[in-house]
PDB file of N, CA and C in Angstrom:
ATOM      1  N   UNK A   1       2.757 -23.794  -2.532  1.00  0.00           N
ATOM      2  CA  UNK A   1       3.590 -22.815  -1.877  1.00  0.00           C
ATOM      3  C   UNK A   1       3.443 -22.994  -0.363  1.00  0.00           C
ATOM      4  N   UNK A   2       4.285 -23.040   0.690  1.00  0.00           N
ATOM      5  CA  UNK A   2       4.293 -23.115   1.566  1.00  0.00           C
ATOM      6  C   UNK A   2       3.802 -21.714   2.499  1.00  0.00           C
ATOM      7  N   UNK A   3       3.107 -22.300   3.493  1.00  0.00           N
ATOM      8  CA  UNK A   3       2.337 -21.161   4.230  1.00  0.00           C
ATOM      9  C   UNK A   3       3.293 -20.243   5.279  1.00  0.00           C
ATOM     10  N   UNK A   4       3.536 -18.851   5.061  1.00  0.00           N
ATOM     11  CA  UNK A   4       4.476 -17.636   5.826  1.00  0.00           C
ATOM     12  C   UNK A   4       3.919 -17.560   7.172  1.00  0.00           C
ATOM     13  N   UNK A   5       4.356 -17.706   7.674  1.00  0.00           N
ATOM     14  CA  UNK A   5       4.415 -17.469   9.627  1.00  0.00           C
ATOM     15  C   UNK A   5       3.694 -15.828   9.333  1.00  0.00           C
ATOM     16  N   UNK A   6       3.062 -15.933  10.401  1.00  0.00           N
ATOM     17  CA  UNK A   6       2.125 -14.760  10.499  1.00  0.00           C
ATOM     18  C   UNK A   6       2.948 -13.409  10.904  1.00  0.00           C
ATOM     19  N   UNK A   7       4.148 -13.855  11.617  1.00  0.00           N
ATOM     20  CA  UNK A   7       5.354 -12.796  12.246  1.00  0.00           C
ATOM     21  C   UNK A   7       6.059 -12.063  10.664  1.00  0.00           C
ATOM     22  N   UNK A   8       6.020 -13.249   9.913  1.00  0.00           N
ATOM     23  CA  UNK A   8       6.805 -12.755   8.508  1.00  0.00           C
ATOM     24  C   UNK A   8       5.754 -11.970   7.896  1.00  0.00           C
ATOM     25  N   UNK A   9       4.300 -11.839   7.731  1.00  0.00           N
ATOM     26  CA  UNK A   9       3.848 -11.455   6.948  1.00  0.00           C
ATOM     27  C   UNK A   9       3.406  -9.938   7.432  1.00  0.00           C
ATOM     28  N   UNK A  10       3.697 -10.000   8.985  1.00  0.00           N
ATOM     29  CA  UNK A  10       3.229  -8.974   9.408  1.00  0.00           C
ATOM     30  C   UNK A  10       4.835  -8.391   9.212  1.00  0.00           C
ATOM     31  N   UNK A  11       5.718  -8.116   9.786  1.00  0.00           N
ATOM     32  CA  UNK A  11       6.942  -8.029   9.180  1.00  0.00           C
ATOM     33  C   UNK A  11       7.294  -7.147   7.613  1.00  0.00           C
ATOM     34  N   UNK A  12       6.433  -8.127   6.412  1.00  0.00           N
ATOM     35  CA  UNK A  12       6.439  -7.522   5.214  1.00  0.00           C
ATOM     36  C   UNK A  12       5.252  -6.447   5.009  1.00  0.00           C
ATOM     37  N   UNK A  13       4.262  -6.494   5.931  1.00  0.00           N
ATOM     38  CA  UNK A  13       3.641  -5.316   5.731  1.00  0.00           C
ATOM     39  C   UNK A  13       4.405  -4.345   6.287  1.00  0.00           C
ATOM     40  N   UNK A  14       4.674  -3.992   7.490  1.00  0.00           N
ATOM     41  CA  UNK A  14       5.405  -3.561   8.010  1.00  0.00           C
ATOM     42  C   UNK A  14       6.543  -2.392   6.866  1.00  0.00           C
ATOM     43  N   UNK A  15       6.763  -3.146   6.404  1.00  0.00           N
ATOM     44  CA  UNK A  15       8.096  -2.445   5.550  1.00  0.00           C
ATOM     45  C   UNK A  15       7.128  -2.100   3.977  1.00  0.00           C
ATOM     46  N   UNK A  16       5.842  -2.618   3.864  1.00  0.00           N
ATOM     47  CA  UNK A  16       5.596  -2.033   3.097  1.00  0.00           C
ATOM     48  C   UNK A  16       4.749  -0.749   3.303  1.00  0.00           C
ATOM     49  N   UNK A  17       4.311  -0.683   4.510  1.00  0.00           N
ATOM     50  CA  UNK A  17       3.508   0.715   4.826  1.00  0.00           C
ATOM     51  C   UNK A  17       5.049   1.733   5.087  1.00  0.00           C
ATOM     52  N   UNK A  18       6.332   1.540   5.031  1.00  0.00           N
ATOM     53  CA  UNK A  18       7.267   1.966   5.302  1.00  0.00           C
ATOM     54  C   UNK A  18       6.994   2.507   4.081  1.00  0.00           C
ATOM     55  N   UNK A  19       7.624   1.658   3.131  1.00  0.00           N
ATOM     56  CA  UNK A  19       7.634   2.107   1.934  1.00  0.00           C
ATOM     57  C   UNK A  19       6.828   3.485   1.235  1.00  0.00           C
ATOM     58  N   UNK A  20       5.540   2.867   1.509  1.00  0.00           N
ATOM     59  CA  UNK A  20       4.424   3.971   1.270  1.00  0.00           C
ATOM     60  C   UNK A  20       4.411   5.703   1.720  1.00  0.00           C
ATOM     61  N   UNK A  21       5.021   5.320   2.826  1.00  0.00           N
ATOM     62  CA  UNK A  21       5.544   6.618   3.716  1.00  0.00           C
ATOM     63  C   UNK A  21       6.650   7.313   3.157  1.00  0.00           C
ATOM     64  N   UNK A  22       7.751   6.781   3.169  1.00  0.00           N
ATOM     65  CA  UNK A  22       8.444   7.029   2.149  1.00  0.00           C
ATOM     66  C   UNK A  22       7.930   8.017   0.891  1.00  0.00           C
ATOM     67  N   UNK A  23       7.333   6.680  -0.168  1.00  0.00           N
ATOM     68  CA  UNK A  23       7.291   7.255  -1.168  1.00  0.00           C
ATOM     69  C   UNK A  23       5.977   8.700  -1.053  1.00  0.00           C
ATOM     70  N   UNK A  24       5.181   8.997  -0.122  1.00  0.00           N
ATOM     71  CA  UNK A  24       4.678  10.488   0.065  1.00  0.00           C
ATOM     72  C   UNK A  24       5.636  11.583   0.655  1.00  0.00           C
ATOM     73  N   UNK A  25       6.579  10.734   1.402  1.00  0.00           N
ATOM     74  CA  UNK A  25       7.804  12.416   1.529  1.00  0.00           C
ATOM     75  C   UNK A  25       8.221  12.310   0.337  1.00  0.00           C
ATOM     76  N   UNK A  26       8.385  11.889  -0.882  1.00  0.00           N
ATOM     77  CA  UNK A  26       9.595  12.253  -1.660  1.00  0.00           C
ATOM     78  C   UNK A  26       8.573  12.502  -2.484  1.00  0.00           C
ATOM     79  N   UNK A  27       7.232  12.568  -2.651  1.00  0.00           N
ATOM     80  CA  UNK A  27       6.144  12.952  -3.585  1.00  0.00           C
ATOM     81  C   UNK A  27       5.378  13.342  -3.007  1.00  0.00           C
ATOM     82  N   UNK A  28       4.998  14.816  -3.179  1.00  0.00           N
ATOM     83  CA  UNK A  28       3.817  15.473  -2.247  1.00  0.00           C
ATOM     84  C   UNK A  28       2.871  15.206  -2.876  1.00  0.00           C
ATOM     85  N   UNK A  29       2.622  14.978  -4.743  1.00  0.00           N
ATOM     86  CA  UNK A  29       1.285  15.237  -5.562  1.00  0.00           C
ATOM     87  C   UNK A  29       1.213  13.391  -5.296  1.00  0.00           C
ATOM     88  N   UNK A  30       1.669  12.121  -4.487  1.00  0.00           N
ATOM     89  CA  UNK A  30       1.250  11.145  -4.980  1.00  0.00           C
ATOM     90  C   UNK A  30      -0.077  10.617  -4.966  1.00  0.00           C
ATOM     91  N   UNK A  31      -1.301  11.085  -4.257  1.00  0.00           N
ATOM     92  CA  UNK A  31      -2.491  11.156  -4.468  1.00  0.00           C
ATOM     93  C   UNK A  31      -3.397  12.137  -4.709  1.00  0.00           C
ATOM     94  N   UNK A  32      -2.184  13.198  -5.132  1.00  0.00           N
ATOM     95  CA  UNK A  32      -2.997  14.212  -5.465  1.00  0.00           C
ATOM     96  C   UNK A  32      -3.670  13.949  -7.886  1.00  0.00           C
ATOM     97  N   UNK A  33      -4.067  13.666  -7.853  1.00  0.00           N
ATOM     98  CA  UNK A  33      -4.612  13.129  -8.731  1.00  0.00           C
ATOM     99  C   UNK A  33      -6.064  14.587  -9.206  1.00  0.00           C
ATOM    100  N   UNK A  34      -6.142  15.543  -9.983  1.00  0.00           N
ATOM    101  CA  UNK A  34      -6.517  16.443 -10.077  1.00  0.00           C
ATOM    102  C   UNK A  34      -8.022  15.410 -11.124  1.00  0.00           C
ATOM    103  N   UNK A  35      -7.941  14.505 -11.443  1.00  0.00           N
ATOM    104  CA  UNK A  35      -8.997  13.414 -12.223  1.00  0.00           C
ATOM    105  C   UNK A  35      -9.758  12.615 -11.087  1.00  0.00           C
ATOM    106  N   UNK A  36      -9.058  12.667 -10.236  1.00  0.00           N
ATOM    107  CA  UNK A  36     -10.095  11.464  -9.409  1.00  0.00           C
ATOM    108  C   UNK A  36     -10.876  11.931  -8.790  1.00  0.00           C
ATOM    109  N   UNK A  37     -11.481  10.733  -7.843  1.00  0.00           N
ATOM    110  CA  UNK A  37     -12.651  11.220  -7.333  1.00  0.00           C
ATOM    111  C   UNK A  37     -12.451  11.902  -5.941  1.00  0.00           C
ATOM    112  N   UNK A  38     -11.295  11.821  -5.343  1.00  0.00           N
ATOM    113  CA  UNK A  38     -11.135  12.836  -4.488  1.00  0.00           C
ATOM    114  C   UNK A  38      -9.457  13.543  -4.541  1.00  0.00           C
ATOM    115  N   UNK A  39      -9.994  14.713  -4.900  1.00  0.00           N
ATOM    116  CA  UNK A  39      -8.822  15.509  -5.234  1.00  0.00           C
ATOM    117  C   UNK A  39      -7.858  16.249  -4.072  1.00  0.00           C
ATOM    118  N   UNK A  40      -8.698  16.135  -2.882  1.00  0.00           N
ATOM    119  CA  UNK A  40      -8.183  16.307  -1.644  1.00  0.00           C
ATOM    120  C   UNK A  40      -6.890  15.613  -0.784  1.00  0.00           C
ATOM    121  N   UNK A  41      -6.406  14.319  -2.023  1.00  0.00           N
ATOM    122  CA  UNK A  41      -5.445  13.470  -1.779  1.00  0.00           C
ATOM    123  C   UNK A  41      -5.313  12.734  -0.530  1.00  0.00           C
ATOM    124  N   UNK A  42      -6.188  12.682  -0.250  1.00  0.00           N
ATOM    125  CA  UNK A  42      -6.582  11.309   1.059  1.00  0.00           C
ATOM    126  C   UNK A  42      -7.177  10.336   0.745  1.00  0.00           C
ATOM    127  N   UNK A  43      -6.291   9.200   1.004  1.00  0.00           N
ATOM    128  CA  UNK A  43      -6.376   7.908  -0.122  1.00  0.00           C
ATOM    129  C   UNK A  43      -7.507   7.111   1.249  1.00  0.00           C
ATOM    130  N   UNK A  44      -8.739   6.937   0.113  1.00  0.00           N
ATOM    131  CA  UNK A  44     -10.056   6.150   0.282  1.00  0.00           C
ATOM    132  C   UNK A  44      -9.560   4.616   0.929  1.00  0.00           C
ATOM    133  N   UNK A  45     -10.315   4.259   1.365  1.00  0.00           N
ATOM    134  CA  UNK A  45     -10.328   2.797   2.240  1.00  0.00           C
ATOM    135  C   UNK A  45     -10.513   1.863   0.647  1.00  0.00           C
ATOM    136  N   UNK A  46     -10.737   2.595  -0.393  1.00  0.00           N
ATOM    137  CA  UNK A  46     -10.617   1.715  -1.388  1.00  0.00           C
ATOM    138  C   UNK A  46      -9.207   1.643  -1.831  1.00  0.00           C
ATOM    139  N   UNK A  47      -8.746   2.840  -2.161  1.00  0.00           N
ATOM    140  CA  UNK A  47      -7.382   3.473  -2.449  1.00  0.00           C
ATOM    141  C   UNK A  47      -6.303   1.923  -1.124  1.00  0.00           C
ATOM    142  N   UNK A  48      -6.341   2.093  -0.331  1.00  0.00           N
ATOM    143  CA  UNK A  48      -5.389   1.323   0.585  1.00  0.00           C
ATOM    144  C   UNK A  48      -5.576   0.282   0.376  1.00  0.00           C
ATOM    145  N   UNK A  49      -6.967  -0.552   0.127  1.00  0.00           N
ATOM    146  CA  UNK A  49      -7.137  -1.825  -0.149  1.00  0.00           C
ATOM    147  C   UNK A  49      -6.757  -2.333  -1.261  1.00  0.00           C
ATOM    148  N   UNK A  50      -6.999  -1.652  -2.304  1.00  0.00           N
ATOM    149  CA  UNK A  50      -6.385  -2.230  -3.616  1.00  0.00           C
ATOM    150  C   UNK A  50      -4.991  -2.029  -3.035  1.00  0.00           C
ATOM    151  N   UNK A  51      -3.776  -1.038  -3.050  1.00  0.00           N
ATOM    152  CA  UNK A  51      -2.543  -0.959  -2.306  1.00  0.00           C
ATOM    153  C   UNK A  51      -2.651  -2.344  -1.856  1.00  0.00           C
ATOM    154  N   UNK A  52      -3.050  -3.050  -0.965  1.00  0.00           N
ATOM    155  CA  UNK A  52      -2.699  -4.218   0.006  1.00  0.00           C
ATOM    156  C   UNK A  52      -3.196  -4.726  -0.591  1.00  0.00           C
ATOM    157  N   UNK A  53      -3.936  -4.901  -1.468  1.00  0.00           N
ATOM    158  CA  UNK A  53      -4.179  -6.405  -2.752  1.00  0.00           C
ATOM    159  C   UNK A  53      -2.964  -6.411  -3.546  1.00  0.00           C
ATOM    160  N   UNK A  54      -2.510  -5.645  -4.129  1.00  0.00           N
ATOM    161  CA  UNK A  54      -1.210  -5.602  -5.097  1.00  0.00           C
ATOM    162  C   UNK A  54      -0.058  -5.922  -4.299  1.00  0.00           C
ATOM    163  N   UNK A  55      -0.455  -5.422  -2.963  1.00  0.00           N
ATOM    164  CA  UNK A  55       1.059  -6.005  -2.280  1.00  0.00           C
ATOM    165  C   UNK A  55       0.924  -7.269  -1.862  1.00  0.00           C
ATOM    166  N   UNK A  56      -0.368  -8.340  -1.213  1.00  0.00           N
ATOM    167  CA  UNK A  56      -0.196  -9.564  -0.848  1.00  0.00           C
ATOM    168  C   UNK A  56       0.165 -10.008  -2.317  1.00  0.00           C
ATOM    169  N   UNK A  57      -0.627 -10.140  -3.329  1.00  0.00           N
ATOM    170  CA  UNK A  57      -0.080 -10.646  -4.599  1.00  0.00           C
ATOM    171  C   UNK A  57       1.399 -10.653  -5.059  1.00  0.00           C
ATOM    172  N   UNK A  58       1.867  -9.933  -5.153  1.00  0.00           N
ATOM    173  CA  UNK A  58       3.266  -9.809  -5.123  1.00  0.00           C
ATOM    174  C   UNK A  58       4.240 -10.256  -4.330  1.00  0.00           C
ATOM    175  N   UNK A  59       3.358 -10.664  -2.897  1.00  0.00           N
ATOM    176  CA  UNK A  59       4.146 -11.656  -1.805  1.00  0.00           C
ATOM    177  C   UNK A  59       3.688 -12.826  -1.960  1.00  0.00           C
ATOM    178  N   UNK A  60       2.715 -13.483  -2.823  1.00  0.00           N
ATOM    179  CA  UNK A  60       2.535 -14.877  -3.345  1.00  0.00           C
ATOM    180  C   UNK A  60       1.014 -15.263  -2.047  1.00  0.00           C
ATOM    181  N   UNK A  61       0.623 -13.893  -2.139  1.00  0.00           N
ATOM    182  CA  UNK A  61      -0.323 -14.658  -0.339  1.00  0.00           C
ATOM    183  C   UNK A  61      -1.866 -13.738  -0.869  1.00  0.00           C
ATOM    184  N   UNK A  62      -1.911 -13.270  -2.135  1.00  0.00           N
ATOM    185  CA  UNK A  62      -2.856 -13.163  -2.453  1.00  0.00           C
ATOM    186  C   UNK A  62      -3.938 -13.594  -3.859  1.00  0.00           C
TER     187      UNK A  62
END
């Protein structure tokens, strides 16, 4: 696979932290998760990292 210019990849994050934003206005409970380990719905530095593992994967760069 050929290697993405660093402008493109920053670019696709870009629109994917968009996304993310997004999808919490149109869902107030989306980390509100009444099972997990923090019910306070403030997504953990683990919480975002997996997020940005599933998203480089899905852009072929993870």
């Amino acid at each position: 696979m050929p290697r993405r210019s660093s402008s493109a990849v920053v670019a696709d994050l870009r629109e994917y932290v968009a996304r993310l934003a997004e999808q919490s206005e149109d869902d107030d409970d989306l980390f509100m998760d009444p099972l997990s380990d923090n019910p306070d719905g403030i997504p953990t530095g683990d919480d975002i990292a997996a997020e940005l593992e599933e998203f480089l994967r899905e852009q072929g760069l993870g």
